[in-house]
Protein backbone atom coordinates (compact mmCIF):
# COMPACT_ATOMS: atom_id res chain seq x y z
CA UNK A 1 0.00 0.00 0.00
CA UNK A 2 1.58 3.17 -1.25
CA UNK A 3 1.95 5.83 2.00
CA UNK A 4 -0.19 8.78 1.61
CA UNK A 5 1.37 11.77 1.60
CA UNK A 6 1.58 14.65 4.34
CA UNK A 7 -0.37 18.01 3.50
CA UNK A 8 2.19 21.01 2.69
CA UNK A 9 3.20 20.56 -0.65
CA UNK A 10 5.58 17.50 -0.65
CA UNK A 11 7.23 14.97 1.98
CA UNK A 12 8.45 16.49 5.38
CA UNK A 13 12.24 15.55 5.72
CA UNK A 14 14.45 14.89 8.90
CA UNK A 15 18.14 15.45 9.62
CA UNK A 16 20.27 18.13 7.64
CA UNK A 17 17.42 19.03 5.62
CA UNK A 18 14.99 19.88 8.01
CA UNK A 19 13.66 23.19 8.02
CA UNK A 20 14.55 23.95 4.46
CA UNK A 21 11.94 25.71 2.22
CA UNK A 22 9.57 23.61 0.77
CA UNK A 23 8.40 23.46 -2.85
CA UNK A 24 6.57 26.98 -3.48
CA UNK A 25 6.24 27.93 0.65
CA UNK A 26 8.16 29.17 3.79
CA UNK A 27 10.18 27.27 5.64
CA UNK A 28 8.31 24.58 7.83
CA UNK A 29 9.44 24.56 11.80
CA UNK A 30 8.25 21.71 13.44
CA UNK A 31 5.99 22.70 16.68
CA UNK A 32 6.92 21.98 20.08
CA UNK A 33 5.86 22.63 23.65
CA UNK A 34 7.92 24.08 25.82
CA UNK A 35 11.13 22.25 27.52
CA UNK A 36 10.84 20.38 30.61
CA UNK A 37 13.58 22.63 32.47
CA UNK A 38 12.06 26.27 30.68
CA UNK A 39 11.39 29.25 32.67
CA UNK A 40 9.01 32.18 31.31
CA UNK A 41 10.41 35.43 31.74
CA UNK A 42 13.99 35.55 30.72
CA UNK A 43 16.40 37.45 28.91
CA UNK A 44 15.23 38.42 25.95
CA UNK A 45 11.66 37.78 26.31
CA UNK A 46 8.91 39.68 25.40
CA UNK A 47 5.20 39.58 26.25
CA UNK A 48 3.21 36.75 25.01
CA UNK A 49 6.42 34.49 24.28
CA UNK A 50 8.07 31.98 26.91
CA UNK A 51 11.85 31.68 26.88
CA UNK A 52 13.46 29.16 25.00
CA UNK A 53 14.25 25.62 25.50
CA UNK A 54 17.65 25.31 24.54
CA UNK A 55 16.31 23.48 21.40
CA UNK A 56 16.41 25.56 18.17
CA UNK A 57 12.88 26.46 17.01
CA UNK A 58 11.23 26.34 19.87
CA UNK A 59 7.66 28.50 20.94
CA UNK A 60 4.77 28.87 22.52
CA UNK A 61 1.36 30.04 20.97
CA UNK A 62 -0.08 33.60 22.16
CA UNK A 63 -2.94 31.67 24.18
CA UNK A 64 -1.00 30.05 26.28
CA UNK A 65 -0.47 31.40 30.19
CA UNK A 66 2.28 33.49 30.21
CA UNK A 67 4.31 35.29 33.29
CA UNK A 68 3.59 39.51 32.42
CA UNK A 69 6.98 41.20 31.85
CA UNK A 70 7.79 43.03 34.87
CA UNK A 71 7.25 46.59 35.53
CA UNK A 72 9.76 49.17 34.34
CA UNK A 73 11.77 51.09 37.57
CA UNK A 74 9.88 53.78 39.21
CA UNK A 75 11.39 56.99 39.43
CA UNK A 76 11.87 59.53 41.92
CA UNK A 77 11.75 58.16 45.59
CA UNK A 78 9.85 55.25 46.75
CA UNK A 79 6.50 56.11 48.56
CA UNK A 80 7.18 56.41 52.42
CA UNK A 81 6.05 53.22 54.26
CA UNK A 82 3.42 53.46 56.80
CA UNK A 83 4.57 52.66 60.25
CA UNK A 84 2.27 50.17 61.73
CA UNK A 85 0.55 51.50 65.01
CA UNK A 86 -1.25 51.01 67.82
CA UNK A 87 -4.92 51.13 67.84
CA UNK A 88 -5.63 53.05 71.23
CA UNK A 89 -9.60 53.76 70.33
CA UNK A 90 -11.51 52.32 73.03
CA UNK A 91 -14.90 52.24 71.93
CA UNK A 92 -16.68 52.18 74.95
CA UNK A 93 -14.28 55.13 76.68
CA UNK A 94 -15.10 58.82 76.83
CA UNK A 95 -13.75 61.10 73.77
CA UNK A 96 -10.45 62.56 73.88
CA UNK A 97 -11.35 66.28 73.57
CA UNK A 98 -13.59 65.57 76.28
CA UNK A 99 -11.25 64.08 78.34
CA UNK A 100 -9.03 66.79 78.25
CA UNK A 101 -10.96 69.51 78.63
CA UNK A 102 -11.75 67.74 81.93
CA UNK A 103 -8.26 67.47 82.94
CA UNK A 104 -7.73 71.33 82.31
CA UNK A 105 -5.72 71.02 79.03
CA UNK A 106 -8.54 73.76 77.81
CA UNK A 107 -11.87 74.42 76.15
CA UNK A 108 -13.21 71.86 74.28
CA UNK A 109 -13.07 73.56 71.22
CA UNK A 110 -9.21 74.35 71.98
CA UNK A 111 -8.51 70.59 72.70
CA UNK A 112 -9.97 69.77 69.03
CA UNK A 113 -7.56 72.30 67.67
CA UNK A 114 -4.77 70.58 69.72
CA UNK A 115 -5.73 67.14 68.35
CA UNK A 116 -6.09 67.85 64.93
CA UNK A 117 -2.38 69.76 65.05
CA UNK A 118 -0.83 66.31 66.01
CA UNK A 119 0.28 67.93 69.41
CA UNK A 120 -1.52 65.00 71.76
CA UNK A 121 -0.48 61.43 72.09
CA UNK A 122 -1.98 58.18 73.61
CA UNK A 123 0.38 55.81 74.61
CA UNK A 124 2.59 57.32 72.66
CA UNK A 125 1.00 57.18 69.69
CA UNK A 126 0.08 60.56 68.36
CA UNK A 127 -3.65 60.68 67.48
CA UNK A 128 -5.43 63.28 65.13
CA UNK A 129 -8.97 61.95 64.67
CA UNK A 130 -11.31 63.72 66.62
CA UNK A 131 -13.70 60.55 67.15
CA UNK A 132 -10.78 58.93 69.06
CA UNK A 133 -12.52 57.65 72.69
CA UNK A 134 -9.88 55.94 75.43
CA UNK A 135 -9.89 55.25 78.81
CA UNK A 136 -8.76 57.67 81.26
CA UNK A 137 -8.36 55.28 83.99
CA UNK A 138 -5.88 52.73 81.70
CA UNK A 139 -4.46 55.42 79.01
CA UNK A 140 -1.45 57.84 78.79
CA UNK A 141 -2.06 61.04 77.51
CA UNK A 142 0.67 63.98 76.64
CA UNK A 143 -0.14 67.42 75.62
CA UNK A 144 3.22 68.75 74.06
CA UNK A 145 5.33 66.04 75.95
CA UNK A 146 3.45 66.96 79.09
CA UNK A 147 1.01 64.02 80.86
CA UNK A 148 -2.03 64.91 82.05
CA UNK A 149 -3.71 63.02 84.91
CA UNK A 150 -6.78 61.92 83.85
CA UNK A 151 -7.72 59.66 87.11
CA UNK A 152 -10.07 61.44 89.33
CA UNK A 153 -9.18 59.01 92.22
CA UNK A 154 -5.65 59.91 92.24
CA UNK A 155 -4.63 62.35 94.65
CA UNK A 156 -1.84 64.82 95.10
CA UNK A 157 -1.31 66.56 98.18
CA UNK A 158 1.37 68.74 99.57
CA UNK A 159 1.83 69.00 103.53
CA UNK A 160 4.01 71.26 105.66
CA UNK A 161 5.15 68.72 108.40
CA UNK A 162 6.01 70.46 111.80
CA UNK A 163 8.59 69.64 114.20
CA UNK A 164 7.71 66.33 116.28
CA UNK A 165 5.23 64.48 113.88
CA UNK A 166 5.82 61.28 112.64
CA UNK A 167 6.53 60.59 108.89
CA UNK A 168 4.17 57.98 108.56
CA UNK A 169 0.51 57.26 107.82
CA UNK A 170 -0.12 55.57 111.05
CA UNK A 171 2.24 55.05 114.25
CA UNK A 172 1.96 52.15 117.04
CA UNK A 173 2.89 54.63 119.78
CA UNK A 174 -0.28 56.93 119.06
CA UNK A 175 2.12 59.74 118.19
CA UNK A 176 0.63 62.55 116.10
CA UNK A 177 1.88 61.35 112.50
CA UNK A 178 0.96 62.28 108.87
CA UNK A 179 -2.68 61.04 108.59
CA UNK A 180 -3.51 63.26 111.28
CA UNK A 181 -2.56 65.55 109.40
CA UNK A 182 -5.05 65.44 106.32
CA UNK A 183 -8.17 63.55 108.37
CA UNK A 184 -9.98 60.45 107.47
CA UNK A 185 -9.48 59.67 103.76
CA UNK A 186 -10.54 56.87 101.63
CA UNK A 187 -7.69 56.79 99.60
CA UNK A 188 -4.30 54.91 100.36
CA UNK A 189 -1.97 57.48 100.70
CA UNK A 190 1.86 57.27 100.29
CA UNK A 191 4.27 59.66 101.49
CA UNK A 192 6.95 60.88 99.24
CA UNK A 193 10.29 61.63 101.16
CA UNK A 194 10.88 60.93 104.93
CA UNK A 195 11.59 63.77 107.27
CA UNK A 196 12.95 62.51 110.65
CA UNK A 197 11.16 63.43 113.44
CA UNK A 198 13.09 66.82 114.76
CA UNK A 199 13.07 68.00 110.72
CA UNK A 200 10.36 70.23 109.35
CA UNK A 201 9.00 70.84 105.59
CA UNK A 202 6.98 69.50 102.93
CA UNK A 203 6.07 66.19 102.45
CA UNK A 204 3.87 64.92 99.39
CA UNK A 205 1.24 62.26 99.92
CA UNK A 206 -0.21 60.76 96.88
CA UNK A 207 -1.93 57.29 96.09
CA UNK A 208 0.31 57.42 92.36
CA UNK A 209 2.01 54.26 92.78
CA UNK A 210 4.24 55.36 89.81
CA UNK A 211 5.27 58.56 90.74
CA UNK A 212 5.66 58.13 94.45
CA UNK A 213 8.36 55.34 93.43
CA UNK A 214 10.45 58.09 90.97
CA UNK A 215 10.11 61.27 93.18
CA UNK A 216 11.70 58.78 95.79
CA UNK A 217 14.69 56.96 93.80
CA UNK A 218 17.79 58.40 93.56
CA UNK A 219 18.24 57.22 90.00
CA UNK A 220 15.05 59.62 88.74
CA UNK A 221 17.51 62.54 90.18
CA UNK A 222 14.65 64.43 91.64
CA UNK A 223 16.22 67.30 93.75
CA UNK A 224 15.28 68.20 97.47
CA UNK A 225 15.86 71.67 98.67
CA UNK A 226 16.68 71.74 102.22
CA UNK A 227 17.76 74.87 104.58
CA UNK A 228 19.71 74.35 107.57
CA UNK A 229 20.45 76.65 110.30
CA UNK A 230 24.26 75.62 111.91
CA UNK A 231 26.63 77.46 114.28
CA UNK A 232 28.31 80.08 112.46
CA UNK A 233 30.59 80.96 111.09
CA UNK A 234 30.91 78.64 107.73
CA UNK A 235 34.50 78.33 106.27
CA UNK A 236 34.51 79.58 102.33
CA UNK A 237 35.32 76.16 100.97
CA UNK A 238 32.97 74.03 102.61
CA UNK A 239 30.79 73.99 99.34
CA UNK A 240 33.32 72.76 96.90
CA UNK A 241 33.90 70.10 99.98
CA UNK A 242 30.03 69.27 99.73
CA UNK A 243 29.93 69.25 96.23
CA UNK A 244 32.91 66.93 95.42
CA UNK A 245 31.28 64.26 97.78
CA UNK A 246 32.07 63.42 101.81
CA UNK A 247 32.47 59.33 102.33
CA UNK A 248 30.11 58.23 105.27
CA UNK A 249 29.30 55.42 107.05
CA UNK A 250 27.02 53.87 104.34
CA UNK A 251 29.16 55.31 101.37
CA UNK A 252 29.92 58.48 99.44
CA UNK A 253 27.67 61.49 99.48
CA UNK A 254 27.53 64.34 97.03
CA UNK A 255 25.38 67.50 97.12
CA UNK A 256 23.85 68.68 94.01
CA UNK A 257 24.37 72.17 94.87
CA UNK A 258 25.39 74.70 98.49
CA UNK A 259 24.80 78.43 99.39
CA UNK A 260 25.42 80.64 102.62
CA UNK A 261 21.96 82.01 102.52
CA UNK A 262 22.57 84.11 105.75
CA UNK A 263 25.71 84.82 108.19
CA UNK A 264 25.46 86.42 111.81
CA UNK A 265 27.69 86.26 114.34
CA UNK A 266 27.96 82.18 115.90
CA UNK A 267 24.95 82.07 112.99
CA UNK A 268 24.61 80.65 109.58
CA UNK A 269 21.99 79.65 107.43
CA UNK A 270 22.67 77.60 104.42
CA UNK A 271 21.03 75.81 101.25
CA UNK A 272 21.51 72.42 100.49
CA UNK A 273 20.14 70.66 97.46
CA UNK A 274 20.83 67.28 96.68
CA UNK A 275 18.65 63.89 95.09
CA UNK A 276 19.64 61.28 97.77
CA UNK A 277 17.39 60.25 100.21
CA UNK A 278 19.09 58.29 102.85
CA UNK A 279 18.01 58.69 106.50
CA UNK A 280 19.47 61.84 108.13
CA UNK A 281 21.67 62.70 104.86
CA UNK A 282 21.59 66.21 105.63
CA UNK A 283 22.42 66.33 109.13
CA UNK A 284 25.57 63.51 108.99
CA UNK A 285 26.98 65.77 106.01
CA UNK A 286 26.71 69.05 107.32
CA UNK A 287 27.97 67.17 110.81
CA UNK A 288 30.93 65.42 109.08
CA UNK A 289 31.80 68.31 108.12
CA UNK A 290 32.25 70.03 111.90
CA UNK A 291 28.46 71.85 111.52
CA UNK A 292 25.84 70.05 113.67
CA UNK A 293 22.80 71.39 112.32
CA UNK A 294 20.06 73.22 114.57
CA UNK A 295 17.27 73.16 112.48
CA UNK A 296 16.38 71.67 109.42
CA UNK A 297 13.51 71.98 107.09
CA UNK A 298 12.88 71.06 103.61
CA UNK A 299 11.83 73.70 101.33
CA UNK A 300 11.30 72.06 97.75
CA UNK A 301 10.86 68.83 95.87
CA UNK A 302 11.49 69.06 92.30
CA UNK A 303 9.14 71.78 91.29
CA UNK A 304 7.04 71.81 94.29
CA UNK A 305 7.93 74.36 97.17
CA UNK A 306 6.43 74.74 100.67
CA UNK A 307 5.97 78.76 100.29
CA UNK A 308 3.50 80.05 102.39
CA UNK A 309 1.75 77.26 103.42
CA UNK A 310 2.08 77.07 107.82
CA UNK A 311 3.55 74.14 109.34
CA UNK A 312 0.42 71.21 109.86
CA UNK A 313 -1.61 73.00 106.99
CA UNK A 314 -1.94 70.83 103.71
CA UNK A 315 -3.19 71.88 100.10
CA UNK A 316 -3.83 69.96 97.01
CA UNK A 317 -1.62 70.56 94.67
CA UNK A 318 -2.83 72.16 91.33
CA UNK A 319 -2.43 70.30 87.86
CA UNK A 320 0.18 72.70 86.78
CA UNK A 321 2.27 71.06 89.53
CA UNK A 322 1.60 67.60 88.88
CA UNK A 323 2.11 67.98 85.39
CA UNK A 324 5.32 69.05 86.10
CA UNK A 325 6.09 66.34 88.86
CA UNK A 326 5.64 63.91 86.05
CA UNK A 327 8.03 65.36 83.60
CA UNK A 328 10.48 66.10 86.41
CA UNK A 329 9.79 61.74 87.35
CA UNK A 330 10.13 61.20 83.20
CA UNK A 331 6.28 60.20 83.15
């Protein structure tokens, strides 16, 4: 049976011949898939077409799935990433404006300007939506890097401790002591900074957890003001003495700063500022140094001072002044 033969104008050859042009027509290529081992999308390649095998002739038709060529390089900058951040929008809390306007930050209207400038944050996150709620009970807020208390139970309270009251909230031997001071409160009060028992001055009694524990550590450097009277008179160097440190029992001890406030004769009244609060660090300095002191009593505590305020009177202090106890405690 003579072999039919194969449409195209005459018999397709193999070998050396193959690909040659046939009889009155283009060259024939023989079709064929793509390699095993070929990868779309390589040098050369254009859209619509795969790569090549490796064996001459090869293609693909335009139908077939094909990788897109990618994108040419942007120009210019890349677009700034967005910095994921913390969702602090409570939706059952009170709104922020609100909030502060409570805490004294301003008007309402002023707070909503301060939002939408970017000047608040909430936990550190700054916040510029004005339908923002949180929780002022849980939640940090600043107002250009200053916090604002926003818990109504916490209490601040400055006291003017006289001469023979106990530094304590409560004493076994039914001596007068701090709590008799401010009356029956509800409140858990701590006090910030001992005075011993013969020293006078202010003494802050808050239920802050937090703060109490900075105002008091030596590490927060919060500064205590203290004015001593001492038998007169006081040699010229025994600042730079003070100030370069005096070794005691329980280690080294350096003031912060010293000043002859007043000088009479067999008199002298000086200023002594320094951040350490170890029991009777005033009087074993000053002592050390050949001045027993004769009265003490403590004038300042960061940015709080006694002024006016008569020994066994308290105040509360304002928000002003606990805004700045917190930035003074890094709060």
């Amino acid at each position: 049976m003579t072999p039919t033969a194969p449409r195209g104008g005459g018999q397709r050859r193999s070998g050396a011949g193959a690909g040659r042009p046939a009889a009155g027509g283009r060259p024939q290529r023989p079709s064929q898939s793509r390699g095993k081992g070929a990868a779309p999308g390589g040098k050369g390649s254009v859209p619509g077409r795969h790569a090549s095998s490796g064996r001459r002739g090869s293609a693909t038709r335009m139908t077939d799935d094909v990788k897109p060529a990618p994108a040419p390089p942007r120009r210019g900058p890349a677009p700034a990433k967005a910095r994921p951040g913390v969702d602090v929008h409570d939706p059952e809390g009170v709104r922020l404006q609100k909030v502060l306007a409570q805490a004294g930050a301003g008007s309402r209207r002023a707070c909503e300007d301060m939002i939408a400038a970017g000047r608040v944050t909430v936990d550190g996150e700054v916040v510029t939506e004005l339908g923002v709620r949180i929780d002022p009970t849980r939640q940090v807020v600043h107002v250009d890097g200053l916090r604002f208390s926003l818990d109504d139970e916490l209490v601040y309270i400055a006291v003017n401790k006289p001469k023979g009251v106990v530094s304590t909230m409560y004493d076994e031997q039914g001596r007068m002591n701090l709590a008799d001071m401010v009356g029956p409160r509800e409140e858990r009060l701590f006090h910030v900074g001992r005075l011993d028992l013969e020293t006078e001055g202010l003494i802050l009694l808050t239920n802050d957890g937090a703060l109490t524990h900075r105002l008091q550590h030596p590490s927060f450097g919060v500064k205590k003001t203290y004015l001593a009277e001492v038998r007169g008179p006081v040699k010229r160097d025994l600042g730079k003495t003070l100030r370069a440190g005096i070794e005691l029992e329980d280690g080294p001890v350096a003031v912060d700063s010293f000043k002859l406030v007043d000088s009479k004769p067999g008199y002298a009244l000086v200023e002594v500022v320094l951040h350490e609060g170890r029991k009777h660090v005033v009087r074993r300095l000053l002592e050390a140094e050949g001045y027993p002191v004769l009265k003490l009593v403590r004038t300042q505590m960061g940015p709080i001072v006694l002024g006016d305020l008569k020994p066994g009177k308290n105040r509360r202090l304002t928000k002003g002044e606990v805004q700045q106890l917190m930035a003074v405690a890094g709060l």
